[in-house]
C-alpha atoms as a PDB file:
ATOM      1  CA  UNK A   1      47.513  47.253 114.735  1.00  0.00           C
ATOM      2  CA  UNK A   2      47.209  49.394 111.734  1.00  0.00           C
ATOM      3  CA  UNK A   3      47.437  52.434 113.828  1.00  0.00           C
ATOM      4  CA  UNK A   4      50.331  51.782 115.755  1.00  0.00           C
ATOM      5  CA  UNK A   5      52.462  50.535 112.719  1.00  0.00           C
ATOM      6  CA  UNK A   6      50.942  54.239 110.844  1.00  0.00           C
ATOM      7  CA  UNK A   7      52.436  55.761 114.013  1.00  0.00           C
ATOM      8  CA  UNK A   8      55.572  53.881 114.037  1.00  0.00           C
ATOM      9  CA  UNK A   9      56.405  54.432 110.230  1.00  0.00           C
ATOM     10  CA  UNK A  10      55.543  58.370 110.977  1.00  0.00           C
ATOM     11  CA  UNK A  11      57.846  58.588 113.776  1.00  0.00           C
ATOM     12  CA  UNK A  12      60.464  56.936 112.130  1.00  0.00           C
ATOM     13  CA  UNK A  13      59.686  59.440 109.022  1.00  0.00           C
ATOM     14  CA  UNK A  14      60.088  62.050 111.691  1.00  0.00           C
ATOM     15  CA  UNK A  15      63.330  60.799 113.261  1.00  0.00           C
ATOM     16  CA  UNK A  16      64.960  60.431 109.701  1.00  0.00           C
ATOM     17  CA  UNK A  17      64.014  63.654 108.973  1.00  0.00           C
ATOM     18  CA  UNK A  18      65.203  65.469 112.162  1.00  0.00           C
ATOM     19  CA  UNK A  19      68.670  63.777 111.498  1.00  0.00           C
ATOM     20  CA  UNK A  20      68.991  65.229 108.403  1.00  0.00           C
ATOM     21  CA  UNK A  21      67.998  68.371 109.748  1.00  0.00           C
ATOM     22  CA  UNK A  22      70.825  68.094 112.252  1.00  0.00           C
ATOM     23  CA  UNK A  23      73.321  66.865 109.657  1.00  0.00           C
ATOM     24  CA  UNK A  24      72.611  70.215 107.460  1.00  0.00           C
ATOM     25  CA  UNK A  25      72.946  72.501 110.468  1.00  0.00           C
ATOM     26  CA  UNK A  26      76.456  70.955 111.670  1.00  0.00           C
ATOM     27  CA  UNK A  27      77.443  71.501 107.510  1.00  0.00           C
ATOM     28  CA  UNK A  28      76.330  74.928 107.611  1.00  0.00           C
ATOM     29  CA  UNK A  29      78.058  75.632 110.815  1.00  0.00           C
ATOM     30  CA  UNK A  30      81.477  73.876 109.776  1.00  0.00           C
ATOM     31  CA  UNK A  31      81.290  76.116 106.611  1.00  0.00           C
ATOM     32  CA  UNK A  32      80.004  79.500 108.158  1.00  0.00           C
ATOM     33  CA  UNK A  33      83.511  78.551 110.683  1.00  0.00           C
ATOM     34  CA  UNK A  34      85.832  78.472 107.528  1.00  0.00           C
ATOM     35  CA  UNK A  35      84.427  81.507 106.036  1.00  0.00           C
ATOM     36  CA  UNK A  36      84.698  83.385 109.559  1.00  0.00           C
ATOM     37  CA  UNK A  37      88.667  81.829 109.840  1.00  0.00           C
ATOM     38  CA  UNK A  38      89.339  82.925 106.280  1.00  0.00           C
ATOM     39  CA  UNK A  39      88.313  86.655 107.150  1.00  0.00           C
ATOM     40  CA  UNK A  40      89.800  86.660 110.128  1.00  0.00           C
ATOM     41  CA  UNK A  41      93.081  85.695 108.268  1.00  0.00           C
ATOM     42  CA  UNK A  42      92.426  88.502 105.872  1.00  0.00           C
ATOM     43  CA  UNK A  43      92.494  90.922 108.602  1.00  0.00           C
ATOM     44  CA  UNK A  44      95.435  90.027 109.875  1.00  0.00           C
ATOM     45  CA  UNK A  45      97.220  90.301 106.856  1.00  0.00           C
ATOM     46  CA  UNK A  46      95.049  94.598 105.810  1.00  0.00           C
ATOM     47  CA  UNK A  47      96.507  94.794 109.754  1.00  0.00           C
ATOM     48  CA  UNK A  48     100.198  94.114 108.817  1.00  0.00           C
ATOM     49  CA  UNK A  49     100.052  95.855 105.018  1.00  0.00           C
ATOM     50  CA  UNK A  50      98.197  99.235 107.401  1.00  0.00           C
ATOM     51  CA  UNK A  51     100.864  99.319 109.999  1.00  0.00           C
ATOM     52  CA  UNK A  52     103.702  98.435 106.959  1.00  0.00           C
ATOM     53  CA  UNK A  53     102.015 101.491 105.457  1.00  0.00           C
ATOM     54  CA  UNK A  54     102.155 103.919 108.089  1.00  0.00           C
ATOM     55  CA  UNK A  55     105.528 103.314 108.588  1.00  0.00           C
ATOM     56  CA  UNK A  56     106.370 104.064 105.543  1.00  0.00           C
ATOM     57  CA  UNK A  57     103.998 107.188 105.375  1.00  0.00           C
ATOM     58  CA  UNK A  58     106.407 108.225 108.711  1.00  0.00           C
ATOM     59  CA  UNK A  59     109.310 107.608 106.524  1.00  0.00           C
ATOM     60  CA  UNK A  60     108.439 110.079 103.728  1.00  0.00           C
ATOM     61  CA  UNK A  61     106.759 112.692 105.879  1.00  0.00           C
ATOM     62  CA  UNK A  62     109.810 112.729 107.411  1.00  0.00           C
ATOM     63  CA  UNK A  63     111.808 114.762 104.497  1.00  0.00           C
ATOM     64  CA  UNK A  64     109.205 117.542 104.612  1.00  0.00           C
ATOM     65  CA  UNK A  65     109.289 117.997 108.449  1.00  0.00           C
ATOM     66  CA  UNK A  66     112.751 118.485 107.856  1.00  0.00           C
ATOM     67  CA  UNK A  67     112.653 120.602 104.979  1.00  0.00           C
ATOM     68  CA  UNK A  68     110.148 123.182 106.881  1.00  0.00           C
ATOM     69  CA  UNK A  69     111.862 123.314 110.510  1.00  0.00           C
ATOM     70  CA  UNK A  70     114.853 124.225 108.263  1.00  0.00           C
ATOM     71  CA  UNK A  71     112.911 126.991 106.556  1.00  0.00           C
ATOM     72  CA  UNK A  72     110.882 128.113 110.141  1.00  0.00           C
ATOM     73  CA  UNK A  73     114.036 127.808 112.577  1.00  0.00           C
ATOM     74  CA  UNK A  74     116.853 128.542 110.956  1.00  0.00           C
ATOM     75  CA  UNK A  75     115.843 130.550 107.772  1.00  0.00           C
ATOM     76  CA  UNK A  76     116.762 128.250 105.728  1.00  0.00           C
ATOM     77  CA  UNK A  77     115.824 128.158 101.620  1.00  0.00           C
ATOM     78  CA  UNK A  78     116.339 126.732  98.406  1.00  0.00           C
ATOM     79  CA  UNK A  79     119.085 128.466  96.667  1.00  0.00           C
ATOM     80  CA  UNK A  80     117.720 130.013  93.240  1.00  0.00           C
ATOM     81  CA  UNK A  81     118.965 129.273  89.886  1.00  0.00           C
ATOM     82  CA  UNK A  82     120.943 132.391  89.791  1.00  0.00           C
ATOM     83  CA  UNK A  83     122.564 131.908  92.592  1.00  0.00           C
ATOM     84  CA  UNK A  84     123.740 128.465  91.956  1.00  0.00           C
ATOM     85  CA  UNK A  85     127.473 127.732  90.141  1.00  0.00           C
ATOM     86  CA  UNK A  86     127.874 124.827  87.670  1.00  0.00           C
ATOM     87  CA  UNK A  87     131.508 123.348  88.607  1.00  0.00           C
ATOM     88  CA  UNK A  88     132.845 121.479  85.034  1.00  0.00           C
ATOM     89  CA  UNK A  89     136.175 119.633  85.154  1.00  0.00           C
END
């Protein structure tokens, strides 16, 4: 009878043990979940700023396409200071 109640107490041992083991694991899952949602947020929101960025990079680089077609095509050029006139009223 010894035995079997030294067997019973180390299963039991066992079994409390293993359900810990399988508490932890769920906690460490549910955790390693929120950090994966929270980065995945986070790259939603770098996507947005990027494409919020290369529009405006398109919006700037815009004035210097602009400016040389002007000068290429048509011969265009910035007038020099002598050859502007100062208009006073």
């Amino acid at each position: 009878m010894n035995n079997a109640m030294t067997l019973v107490a180390f299963l039991a041992a066992l079994n409390f043990c293993t359900a810990v083991g399988v508490v932890y694991i769920k906690y460490l899952s549910r955790q390693s979940y929120t950090e994966v949602s929270r980065s995945q947020q986070e790259i939603d929101r770098l996507q947005v700023q990027w494409s919020q960025l290369q529009i405006e990079e398109g919006t700037f680089s815009e004035h210097g396409r602009v400016e040389r077609t002007a000068r290429d095509r048509l011969g265009m050029a910035l007038p020099e200071l002598e050859d502007t006139v100062m208009i006073i009223r």
